[in-house]
C-alpha atoms as a PDB file:
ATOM      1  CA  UNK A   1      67.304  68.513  51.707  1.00  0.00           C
ATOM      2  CA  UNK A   2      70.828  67.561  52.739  1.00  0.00           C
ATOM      3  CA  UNK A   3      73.594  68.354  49.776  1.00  0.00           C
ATOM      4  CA  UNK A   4      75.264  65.129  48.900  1.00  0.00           C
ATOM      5  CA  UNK A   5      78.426  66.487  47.851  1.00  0.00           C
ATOM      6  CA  UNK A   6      80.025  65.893  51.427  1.00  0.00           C
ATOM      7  CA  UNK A   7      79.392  63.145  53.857  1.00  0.00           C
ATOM      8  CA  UNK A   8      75.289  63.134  54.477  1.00  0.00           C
ATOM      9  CA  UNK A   9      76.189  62.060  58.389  1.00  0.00           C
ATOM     10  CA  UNK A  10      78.526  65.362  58.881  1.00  0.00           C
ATOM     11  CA  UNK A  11      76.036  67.379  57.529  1.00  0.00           C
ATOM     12  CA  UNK A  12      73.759  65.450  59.495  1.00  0.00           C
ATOM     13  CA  UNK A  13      75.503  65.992  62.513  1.00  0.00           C
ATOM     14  CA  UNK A  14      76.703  69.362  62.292  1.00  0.00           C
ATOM     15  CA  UNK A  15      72.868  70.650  61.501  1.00  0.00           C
ATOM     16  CA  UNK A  16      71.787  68.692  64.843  1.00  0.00           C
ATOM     17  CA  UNK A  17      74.518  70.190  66.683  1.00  0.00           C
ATOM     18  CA  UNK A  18      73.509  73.789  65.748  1.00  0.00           C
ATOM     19  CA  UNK A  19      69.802  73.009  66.556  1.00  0.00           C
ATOM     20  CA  UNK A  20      70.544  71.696  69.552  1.00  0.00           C
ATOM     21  CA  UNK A  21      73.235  73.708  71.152  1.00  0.00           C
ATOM     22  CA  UNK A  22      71.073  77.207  69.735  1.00  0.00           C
ATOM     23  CA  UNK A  23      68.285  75.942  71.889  1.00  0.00           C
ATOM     24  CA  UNK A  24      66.021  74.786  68.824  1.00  0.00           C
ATOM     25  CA  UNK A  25      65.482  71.490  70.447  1.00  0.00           C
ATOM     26  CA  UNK A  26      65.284  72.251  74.210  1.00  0.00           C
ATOM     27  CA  UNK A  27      66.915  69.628  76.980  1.00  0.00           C
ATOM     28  CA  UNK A  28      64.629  66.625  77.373  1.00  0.00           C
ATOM     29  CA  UNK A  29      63.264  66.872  73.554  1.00  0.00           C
ATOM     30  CA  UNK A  30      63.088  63.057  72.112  1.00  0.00           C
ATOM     31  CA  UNK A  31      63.953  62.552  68.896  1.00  0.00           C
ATOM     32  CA  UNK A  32      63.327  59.971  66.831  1.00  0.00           C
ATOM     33  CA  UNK A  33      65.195  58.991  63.692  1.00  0.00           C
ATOM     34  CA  UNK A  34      62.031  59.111  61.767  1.00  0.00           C
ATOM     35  CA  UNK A  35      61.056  62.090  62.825  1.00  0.00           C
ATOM     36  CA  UNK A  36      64.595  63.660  61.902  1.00  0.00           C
ATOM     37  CA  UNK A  37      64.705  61.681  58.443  1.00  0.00           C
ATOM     38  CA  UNK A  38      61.852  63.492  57.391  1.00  0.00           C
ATOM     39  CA  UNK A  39      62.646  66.731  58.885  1.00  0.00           C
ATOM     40  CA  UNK A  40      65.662  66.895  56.748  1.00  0.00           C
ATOM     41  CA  UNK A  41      65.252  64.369  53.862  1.00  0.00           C
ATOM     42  CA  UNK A  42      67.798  62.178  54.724  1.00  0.00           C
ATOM     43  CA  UNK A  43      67.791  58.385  55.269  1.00  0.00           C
ATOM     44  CA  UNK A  44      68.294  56.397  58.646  1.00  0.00           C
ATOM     45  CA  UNK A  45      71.877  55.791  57.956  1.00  0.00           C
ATOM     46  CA  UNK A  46      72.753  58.995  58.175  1.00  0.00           C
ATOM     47  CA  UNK A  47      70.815  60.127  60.870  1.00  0.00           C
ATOM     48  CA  UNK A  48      72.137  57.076  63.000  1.00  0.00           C
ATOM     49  CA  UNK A  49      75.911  58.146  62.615  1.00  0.00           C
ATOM     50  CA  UNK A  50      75.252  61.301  63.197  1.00  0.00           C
ATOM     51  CA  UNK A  51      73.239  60.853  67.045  1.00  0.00           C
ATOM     52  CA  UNK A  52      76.069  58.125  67.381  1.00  0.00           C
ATOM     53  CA  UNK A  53      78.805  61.059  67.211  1.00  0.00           C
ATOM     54  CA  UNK A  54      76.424  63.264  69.434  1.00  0.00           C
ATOM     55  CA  UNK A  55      75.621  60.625  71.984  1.00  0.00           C
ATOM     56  CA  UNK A  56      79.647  60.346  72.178  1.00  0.00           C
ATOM     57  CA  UNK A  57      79.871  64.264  72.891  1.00  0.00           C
ATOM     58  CA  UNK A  58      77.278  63.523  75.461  1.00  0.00           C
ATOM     59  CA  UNK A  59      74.659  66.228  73.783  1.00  0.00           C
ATOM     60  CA  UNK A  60      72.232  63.358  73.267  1.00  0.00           C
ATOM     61  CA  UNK A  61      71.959  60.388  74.780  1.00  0.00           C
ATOM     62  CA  UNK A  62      69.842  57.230  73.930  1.00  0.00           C
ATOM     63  CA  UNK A  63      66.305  56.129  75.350  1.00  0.00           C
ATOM     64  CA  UNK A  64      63.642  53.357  74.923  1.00  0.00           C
ATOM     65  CA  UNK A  65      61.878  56.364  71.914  1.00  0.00           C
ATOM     66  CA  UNK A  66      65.289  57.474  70.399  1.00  0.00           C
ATOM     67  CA  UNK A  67      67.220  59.728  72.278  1.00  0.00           C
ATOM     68  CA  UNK A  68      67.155  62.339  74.736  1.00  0.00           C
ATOM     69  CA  UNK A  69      68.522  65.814  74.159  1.00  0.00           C
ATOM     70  CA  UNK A  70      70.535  66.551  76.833  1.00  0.00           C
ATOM     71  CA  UNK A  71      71.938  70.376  75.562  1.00  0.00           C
ATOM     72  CA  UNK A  72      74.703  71.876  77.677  1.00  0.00           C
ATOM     73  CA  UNK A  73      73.527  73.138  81.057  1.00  0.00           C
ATOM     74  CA  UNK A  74      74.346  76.677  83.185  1.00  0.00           C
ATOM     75  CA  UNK A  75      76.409  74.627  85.166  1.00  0.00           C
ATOM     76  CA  UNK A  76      78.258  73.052  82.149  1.00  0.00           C
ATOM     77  CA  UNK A  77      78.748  76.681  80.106  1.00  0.00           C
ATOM     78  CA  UNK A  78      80.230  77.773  83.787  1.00  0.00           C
ATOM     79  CA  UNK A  79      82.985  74.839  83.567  1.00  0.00           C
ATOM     80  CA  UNK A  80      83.372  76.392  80.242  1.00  0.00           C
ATOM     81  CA  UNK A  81      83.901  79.771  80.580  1.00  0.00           C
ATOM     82  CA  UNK A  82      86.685  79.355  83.273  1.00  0.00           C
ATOM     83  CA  UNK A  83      88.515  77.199  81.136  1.00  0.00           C
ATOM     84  CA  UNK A  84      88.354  79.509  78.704  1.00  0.00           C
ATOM     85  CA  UNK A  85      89.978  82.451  81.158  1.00  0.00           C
ATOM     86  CA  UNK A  86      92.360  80.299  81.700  1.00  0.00           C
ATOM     87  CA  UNK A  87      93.689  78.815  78.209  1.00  0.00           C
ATOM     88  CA  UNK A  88      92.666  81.382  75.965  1.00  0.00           C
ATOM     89  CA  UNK A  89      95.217  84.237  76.295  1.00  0.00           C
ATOM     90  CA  UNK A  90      97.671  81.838  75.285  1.00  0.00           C
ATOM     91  CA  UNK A  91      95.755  81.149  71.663  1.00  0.00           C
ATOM     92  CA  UNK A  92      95.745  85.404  72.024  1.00  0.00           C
ATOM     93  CA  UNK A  93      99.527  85.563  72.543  1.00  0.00           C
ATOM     94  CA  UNK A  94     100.141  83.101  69.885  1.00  0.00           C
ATOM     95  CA  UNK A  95      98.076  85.094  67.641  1.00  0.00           C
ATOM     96  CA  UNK A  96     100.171  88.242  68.154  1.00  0.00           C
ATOM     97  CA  UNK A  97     103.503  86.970  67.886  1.00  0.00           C
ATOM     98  CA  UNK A  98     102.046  84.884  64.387  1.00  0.00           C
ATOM     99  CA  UNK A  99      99.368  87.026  62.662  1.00  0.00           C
ATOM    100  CA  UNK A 100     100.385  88.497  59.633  1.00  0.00           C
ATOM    101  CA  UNK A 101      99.183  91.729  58.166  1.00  0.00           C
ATOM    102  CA  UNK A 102      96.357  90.550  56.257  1.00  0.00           C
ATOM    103  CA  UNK A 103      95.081  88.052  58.902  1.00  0.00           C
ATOM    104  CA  UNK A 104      94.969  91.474  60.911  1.00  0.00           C
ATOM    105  CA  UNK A 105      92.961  92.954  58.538  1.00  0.00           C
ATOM    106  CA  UNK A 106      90.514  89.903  58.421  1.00  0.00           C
ATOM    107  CA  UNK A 107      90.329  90.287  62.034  1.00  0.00           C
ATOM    108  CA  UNK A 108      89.585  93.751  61.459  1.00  0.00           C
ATOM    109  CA  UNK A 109      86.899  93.543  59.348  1.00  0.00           C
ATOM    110  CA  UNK A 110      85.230  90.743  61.274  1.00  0.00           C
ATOM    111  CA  UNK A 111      84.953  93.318  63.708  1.00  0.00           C
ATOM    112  CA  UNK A 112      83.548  95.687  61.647  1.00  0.00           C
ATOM    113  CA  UNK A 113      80.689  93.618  60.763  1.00  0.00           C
ATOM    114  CA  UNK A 114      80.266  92.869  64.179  1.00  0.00           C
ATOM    115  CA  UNK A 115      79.253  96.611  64.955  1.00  0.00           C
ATOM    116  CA  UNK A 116      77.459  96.883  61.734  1.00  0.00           C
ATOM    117  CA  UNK A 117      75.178  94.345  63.266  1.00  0.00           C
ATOM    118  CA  UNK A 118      74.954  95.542  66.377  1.00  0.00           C
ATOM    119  CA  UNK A 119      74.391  99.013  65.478  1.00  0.00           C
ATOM    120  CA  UNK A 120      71.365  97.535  63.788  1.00  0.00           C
ATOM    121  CA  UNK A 121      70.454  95.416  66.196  1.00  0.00           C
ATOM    122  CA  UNK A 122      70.961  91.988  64.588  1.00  0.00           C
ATOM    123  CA  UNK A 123      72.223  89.716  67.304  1.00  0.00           C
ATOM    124  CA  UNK A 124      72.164  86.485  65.004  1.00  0.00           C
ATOM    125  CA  UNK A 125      74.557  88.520  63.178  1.00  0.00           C
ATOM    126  CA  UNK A 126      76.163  89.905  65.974  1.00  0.00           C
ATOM    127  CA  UNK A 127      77.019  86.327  67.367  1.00  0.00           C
ATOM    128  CA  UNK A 128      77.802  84.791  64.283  1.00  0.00           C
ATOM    129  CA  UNK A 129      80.491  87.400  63.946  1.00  0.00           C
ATOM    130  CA  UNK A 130      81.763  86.721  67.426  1.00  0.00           C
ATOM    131  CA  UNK A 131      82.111  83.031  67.090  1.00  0.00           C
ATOM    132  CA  UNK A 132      84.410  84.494  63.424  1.00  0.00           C
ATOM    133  CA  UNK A 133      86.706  86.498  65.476  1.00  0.00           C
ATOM    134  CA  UNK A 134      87.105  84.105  68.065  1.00  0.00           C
ATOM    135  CA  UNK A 135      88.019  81.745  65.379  1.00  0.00           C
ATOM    136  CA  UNK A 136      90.599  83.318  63.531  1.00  0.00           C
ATOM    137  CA  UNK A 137      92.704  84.234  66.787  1.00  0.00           C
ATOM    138  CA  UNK A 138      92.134  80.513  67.179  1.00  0.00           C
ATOM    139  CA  UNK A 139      93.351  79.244  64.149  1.00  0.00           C
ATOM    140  CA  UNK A 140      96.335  82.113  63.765  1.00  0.00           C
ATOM    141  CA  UNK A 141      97.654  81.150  67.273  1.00  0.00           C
ATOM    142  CA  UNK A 142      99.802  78.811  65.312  1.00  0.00           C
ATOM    143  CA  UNK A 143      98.855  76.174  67.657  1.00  0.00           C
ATOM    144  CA  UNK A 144      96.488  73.382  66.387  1.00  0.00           C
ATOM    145  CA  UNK A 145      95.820  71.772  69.956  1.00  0.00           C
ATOM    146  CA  UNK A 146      94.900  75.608  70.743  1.00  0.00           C
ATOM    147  CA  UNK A 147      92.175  75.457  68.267  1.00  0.00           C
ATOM    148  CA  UNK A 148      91.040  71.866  68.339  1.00  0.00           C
ATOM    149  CA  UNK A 149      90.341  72.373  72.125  1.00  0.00           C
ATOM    150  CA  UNK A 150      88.789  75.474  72.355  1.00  0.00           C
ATOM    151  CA  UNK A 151      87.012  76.448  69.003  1.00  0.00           C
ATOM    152  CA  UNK A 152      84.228  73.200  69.859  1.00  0.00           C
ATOM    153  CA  UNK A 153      84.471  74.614  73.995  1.00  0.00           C
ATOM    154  CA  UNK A 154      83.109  78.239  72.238  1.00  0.00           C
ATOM    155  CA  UNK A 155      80.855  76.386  69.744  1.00  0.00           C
ATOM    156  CA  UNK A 156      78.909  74.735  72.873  1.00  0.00           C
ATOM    157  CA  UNK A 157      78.054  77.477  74.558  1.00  0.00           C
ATOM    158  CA  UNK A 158      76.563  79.960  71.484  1.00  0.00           C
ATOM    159  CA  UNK A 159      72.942  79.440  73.217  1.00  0.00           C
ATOM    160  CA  UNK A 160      74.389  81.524  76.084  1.00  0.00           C
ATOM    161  CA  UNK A 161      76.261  83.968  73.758  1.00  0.00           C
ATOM    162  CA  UNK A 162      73.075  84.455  72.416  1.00  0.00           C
ATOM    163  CA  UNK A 163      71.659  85.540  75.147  1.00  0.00           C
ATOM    164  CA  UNK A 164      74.038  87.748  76.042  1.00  0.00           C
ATOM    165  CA  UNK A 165      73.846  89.743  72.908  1.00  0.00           C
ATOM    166  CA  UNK A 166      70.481  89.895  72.852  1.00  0.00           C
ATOM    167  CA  UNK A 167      70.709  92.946  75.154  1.00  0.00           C
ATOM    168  CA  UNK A 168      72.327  95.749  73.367  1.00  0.00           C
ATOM    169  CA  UNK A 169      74.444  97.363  76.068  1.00  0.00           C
ATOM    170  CA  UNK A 170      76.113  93.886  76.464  1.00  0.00           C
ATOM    171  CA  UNK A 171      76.712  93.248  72.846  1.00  0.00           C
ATOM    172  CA  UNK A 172      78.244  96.900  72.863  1.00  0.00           C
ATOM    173  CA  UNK A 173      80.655  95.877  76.235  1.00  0.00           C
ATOM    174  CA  UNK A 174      81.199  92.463  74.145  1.00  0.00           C
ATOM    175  CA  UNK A 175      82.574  94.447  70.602  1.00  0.00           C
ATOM    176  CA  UNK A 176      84.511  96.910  72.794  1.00  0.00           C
ATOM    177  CA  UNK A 177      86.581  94.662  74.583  1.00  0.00           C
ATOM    178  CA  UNK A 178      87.297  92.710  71.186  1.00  0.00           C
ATOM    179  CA  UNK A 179      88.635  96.264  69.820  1.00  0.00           C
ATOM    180  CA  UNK A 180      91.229  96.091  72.753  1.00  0.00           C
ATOM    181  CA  UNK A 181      91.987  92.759  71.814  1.00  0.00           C
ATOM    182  CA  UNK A 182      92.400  93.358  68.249  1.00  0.00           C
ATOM    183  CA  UNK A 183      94.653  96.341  69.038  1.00  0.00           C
ATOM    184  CA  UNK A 184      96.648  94.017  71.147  1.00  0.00           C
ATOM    185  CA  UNK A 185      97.428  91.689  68.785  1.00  0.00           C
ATOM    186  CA  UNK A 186      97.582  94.285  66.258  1.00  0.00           C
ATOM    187  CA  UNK A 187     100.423  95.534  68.243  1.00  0.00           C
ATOM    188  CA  UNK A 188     102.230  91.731  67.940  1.00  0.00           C
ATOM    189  CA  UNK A 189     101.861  92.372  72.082  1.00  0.00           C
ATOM    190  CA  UNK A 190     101.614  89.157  73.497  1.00  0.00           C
ATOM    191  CA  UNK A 191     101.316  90.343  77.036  1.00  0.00           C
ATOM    192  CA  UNK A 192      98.501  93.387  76.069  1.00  0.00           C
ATOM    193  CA  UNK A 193      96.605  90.169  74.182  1.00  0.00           C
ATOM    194  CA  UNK A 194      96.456  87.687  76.529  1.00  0.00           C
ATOM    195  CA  UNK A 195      95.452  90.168  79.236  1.00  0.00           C
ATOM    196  CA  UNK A 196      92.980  91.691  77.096  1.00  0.00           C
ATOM    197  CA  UNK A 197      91.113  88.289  75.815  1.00  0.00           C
ATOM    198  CA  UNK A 198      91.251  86.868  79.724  1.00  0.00           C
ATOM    199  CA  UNK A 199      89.794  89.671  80.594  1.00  0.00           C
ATOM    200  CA  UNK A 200      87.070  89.622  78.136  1.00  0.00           C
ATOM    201  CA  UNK A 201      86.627  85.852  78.835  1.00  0.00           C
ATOM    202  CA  UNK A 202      86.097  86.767  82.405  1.00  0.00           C
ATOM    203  CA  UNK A 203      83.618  89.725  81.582  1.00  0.00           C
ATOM    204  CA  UNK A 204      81.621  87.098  79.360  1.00  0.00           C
ATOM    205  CA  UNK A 205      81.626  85.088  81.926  1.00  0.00           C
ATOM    206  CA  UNK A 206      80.325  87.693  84.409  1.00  0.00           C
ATOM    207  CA  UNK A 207      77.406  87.730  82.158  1.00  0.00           C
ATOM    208  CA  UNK A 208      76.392  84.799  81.973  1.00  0.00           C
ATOM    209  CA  UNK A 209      76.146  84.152  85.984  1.00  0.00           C
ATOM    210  CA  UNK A 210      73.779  87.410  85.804  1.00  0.00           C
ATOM    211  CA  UNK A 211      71.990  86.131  82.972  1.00  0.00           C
ATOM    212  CA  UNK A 212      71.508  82.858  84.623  1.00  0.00           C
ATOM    213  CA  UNK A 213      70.533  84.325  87.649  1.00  0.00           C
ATOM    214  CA  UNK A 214      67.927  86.643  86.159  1.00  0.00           C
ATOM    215  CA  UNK A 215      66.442  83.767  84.733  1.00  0.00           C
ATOM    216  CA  UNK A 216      66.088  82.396  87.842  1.00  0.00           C
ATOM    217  CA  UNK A 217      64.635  84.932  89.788  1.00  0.00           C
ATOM    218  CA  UNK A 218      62.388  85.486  87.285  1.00  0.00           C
ATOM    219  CA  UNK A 219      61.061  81.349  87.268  1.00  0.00           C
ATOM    220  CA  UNK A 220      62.640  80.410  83.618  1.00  0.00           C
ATOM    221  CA  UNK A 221      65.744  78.519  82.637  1.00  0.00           C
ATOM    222  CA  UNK A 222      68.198  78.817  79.673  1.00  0.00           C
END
């Protein structure tokens, strides 16, 4: 059951967005609005605003049944991940020459948990950290446009991250080259952090093309 203390339809919304862009519902699922009322115990209302938002993000889109789940493709999280190389050391940069030193130490400790996880090998953990560190060097860029445009960009592509952390050798690569970017802007080097967070953008990026094209080779999709 939905909590009503916030609007039903964002709740809505942001619960079909997870279960959708975490694979849950697979591309080509139809859903129905009954069948997604009484999934979560919500009226039609609701549920109607909230594929209306989706179909505008193009994640769903309608059909004679309901709608269609259309997810975000390989070829989509590709687009993705090179504008992220190209955009994100400047949120990195910002964050240096802005963070103060107790957003460093949130940083920090985001970090921390992130090898905790990984050490135990937790990926749902793992990536839920690394969608929290990417965050905060979002948000203590300074710049909201910064944040606005890439925080949903890294939020569309978390079936991919997961993936990628699923193998622990990659999750490892993944936490060390957020050290170097923590130290970076740990420094208050904007330079250092906006080479170190391209860089990592491009490594993650990297992986997914191998990913991808180990799925392929071996006859299944992600």
């Amino acid at each position: 059951m939905m909590h009503k203390s916030v609007s039903l339809a964002d709740q809505v919304y942001e619960r079909l967005e997870k279960d959708i862009l975490s694979g849950k519902y697979t591309r080509g699922t139809i859903l129905t609005e009954l069948r997604l009322c009484e999934d979560l115990g919500v009226s039609r209302t609701p549920v109607r605003e909230a594929l209306r938002m989706l179909e505008q993000e193009h994640i769903v889109e309608s059909c004679p049944k309901g709608v269609t789940v259309l997810s975000i493709t390989v070829e989509d999280a590709d687009a993705i991940y090179g504008i992220r190389e190209r955009i994100e050391g400047m949120a990195a940069a910002g964050c240096a020459r802005n963070i103060t030193d107790e957003q460093i130490r949130a940083l920090s400790d985001v970090l921390s948990l992130q090898e905790f996880y990984a050490a135990r090998h937790d990926s749902e953990k793992v990536q839920e950290m690394d969608s929290a560190f990417h965050e905060m060097i979002y948000r203590f860029s300074g710049s909201s446009i910064l944040s606005n445009t890439l925080f949903p960009l890294h939020n569309k592509i978390q079936k991919f991250r997961k993936n990628a952390v699923e193998y622990p050798h990659r999750a490892n690569e993944s936490i060390a080259e957020h050290r170097r970017i923590l130290e970076a802007i740990a420094s208050r080097d904007p330079d250092a952090a906006d080479r170190a967070i391209t860089e990592h953008a491009k490594a993650a990026h990297k992986r997914l093309i191998e990913v991808a094209n180990s799925a392929s080779e071996e006859g299944n999709t992600l």
